[in-house]
Protein backbone atom coordinates (compact mmCIF):
# COMPACT_ATOMS: atom_id res chain seq x y z
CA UNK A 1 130.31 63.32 153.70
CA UNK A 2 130.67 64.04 150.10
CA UNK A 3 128.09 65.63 147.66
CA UNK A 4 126.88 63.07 145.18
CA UNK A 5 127.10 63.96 141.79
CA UNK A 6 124.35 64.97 139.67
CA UNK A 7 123.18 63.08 137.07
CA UNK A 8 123.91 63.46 133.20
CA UNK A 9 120.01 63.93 132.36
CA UNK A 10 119.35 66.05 135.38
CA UNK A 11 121.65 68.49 134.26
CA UNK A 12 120.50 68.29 130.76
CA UNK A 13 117.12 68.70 131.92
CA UNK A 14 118.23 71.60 134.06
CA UNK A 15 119.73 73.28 130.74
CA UNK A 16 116.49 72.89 128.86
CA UNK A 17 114.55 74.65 131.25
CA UNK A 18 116.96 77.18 131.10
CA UNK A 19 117.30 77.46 127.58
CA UNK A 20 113.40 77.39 127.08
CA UNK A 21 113.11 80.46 129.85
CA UNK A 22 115.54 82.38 128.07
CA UNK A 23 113.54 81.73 124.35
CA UNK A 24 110.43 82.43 126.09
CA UNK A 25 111.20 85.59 127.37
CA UNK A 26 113.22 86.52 124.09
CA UNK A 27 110.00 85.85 122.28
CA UNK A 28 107.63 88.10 124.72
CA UNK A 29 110.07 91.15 124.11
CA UNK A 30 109.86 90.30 120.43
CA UNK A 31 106.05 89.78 120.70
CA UNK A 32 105.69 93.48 122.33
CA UNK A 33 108.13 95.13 119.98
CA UNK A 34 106.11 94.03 117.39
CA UNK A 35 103.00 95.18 118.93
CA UNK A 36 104.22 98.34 119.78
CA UNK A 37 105.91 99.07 116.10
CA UNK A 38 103.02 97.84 114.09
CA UNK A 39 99.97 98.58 115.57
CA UNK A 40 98.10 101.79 113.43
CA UNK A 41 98.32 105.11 115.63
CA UNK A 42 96.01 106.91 113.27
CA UNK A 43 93.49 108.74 115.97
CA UNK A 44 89.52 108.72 115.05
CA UNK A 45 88.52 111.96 113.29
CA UNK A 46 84.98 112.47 114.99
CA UNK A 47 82.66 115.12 113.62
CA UNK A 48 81.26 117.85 116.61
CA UNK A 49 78.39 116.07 116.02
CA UNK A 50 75.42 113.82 113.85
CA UNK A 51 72.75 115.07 112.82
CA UNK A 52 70.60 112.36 114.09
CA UNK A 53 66.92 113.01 113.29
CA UNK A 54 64.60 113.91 116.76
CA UNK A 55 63.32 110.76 118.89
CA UNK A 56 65.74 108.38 116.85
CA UNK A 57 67.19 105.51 119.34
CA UNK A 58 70.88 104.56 118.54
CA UNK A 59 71.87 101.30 118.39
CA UNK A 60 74.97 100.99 116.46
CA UNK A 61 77.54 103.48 115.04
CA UNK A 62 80.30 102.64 112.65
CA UNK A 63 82.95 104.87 110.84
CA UNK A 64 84.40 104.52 107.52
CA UNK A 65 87.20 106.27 106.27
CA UNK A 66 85.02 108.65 103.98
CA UNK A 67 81.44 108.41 106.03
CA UNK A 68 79.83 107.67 109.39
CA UNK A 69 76.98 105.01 109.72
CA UNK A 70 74.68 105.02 112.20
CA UNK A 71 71.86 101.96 112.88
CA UNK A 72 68.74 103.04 114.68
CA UNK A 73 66.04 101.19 116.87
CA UNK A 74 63.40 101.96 114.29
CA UNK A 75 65.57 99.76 111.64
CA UNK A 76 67.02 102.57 109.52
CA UNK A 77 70.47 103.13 107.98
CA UNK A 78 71.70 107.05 108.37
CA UNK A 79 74.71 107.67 106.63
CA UNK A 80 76.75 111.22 106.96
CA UNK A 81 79.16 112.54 105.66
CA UNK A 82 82.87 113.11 107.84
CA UNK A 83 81.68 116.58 108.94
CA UNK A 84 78.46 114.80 110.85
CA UNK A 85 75.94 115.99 107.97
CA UNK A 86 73.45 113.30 107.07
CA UNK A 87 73.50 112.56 103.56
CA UNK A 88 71.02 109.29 103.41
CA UNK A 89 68.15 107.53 105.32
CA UNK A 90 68.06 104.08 104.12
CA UNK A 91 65.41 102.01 105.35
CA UNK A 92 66.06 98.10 106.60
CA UNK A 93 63.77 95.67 106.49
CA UNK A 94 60.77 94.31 105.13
């Protein structure tokens, strides 16, 4: 018995998939290249330590390139300077 032949659109369907396999892999190196070249490497300079006030709950911390802020439970701002020294208590709120 002899093979029938496949049909014209079956092979151009088999093509596309093949095609669109080899684009979508070409794009996932190209999508991790990217990553990996682009993304900042610049490590987080963290002071020893805060000098949060005694009995102060923490809630939030945030750094800025030239300051640390720090949100606490009672609804104050501390903000210190890089080397962890508190420079201002601002109060939130009412």
């Amino acid at each position: 018995m002899e093979p029938v032949p496949e049909p014209s659109n079956l092979r151009l369907l088999r093509v596309l998939v093949t095609v669109l396999t080899g684009v979508m892999i070409a794009g996932l190196i190209a999508v991790v290249v990217a990553l990996v070249t682009r993304l900042p490497s610049a490590a987080i300079r963290s002071p020893e330590g805060l000098e949060i006030p005694a009995g102060t709950e923490i809630v939030a911390v945030t750094q800025a390139p030239s300051y640390w802020l720090v949100t606490t439970g009672d609804d104050r701002l501390l903000v210190f300077a890089p080397d962890g020294s508190l420079l201002r208590d601002i109060p939130l709120g009412d």
